[in-house]
Each structure stands twice: as structure tokens, then as C-alpha cells.
Protein backbone atom coordinates (compact mmCIF):
# COMPACT_ATOMS: atom_id res chain seq x y z
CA UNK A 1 56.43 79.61 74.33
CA UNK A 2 56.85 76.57 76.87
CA UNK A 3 54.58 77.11 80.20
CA UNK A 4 57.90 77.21 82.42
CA UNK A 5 58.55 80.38 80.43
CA UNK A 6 55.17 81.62 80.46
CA UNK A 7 55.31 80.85 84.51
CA UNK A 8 58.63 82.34 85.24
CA UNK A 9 57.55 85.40 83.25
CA UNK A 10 54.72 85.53 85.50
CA UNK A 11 56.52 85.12 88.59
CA UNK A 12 59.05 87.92 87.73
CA UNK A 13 56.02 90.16 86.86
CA UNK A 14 54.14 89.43 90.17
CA UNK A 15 57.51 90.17 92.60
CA UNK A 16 58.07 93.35 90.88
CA UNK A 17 54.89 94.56 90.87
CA UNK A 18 54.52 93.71 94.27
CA UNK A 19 57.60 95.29 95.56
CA UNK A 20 56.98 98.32 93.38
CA UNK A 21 53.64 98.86 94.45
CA UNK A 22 54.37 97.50 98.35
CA UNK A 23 56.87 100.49 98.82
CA UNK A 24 54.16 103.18 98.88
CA UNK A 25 53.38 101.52 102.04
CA UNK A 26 49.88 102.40 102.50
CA UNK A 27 47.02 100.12 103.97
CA UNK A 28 44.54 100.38 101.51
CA UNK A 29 47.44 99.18 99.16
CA UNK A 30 46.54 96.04 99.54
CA UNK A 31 43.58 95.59 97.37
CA UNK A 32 45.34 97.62 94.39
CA UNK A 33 48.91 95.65 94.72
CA UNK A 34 46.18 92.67 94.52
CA UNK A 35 45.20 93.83 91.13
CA UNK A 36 48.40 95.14 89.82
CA UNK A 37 49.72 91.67 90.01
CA UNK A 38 46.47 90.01 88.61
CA UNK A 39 47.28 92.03 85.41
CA UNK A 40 50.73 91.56 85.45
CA UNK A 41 49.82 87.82 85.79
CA UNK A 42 47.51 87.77 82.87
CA UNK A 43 49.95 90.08 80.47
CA UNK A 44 51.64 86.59 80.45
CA UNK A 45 48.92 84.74 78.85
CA UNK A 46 47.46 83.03 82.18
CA UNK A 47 43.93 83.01 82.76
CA UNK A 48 42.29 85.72 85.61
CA UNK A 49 41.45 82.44 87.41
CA UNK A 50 44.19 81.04 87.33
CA UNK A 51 45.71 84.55 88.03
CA UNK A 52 43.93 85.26 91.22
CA UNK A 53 44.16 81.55 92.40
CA UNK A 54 48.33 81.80 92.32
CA UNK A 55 48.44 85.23 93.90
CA UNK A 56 46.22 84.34 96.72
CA UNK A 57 48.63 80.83 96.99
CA UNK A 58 51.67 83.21 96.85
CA UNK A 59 50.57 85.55 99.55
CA UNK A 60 49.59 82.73 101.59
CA UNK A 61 53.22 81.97 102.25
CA UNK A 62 54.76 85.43 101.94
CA UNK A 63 52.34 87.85 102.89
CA UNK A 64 52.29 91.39 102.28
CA UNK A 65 54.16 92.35 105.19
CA UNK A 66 57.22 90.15 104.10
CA UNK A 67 57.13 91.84 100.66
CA UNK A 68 56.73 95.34 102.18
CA UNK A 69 60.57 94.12 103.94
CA UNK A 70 62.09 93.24 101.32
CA UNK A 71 61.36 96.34 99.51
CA UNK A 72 62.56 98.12 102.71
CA UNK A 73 65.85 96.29 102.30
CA UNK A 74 66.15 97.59 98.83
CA UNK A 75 67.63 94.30 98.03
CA UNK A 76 65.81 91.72 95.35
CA UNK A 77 63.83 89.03 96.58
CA UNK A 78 64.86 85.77 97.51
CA UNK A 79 64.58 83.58 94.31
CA UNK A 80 62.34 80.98 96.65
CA UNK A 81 59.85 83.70 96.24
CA UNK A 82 59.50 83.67 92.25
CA UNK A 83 59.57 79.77 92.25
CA UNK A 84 56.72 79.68 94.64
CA UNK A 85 55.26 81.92 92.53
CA UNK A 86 55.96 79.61 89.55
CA UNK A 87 54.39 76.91 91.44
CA UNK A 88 51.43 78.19 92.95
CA UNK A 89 50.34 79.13 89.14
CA UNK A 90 51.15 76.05 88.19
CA UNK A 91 49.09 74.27 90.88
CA UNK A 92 46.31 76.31 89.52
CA UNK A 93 46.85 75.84 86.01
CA UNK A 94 46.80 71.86 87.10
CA UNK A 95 43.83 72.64 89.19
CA UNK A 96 41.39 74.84 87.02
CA UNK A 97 42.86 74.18 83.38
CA UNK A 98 44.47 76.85 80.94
């Protein structure tokens, strides 16, 4: 499998996750939407490192908030979401090797 596959994957696991888990809306959601997506990160063969170093990149630019919205909006997230997702892993990947 090429790593753009193995980041998209990724990517498409994190958002769902995320807006799955988001839509319970409660505050001490936070910390377990955190480690839902961690797993869902690593399911697609990428490291817990590397894992927690793209979700942490990821909700740097769209925070929890913006994913609780969109899940509000019942609508899918904009696709600028899953390729920041793709990149942020990637940046990581780059940064602290497979």
C-alpha cells in the first residue's frame, strides 16, 4: 500500500471518528475523541507518534469546536479538512520517521 493511501485512510478515519464522537457533545469528550482518533490513526499502520503528532497538528487548525459544527450541520466535512489531515501526518512521518 502507497503512504498517500495509508494517509488518506487515516484522514478519513480521524474526521469520522471525530464527528462521530464530537456529536455527544460533552466536555470531557475531548480527551476520549483524542484517543478514538489516535487508534483510528494507528489501525492504518502509522506509528502512535506519529499518530498523536498529526492529531494535535490537525486540531491546531480546526479545533474541536469547528468539528462539533460540522457535525451539527449534519453535512460532511469540507475535504480541506481530510487533506490537512493527510498532511499534518505526513509532516510527522517526515519529522519523526515511520
Amino acid at each position: 500500500m502507497s503512504m498517500n493511501n495509508t494517509l488518506l485512510r487515516a484522514a478519513g478515519s480521524l474526521v469520522g471518528i471525530a464527528a462521530l464522537t464530537l456529536a455527544l457533545g460533552c466536555s470531557d469528550q475531548a480527551s476520549r475523541t483524542r484517543k478514538h482518533m489516535i487508534k483510528a490513526c494507528m489501525s492504518n499502520d502509522v506509528s502512535e507518534e506519529n499518530c498523536k503528532c498529526a492529531i494535535d497538528k490537525m486540531l491546531e487548525k480546526h479545533p474541536i469546536e469547528e468539528m462539533m459544527a460540522i457535525e451539527d450541520k449534519r453535512k460532511a466535512p469540507p475535504p480541506e479538512i481530510f487533506e490537512d489531515v493527510a498532511n499534518a501526518t505526513l509532516a510527522c512521518v517526515r519529522k519523526n520517521g515511520l
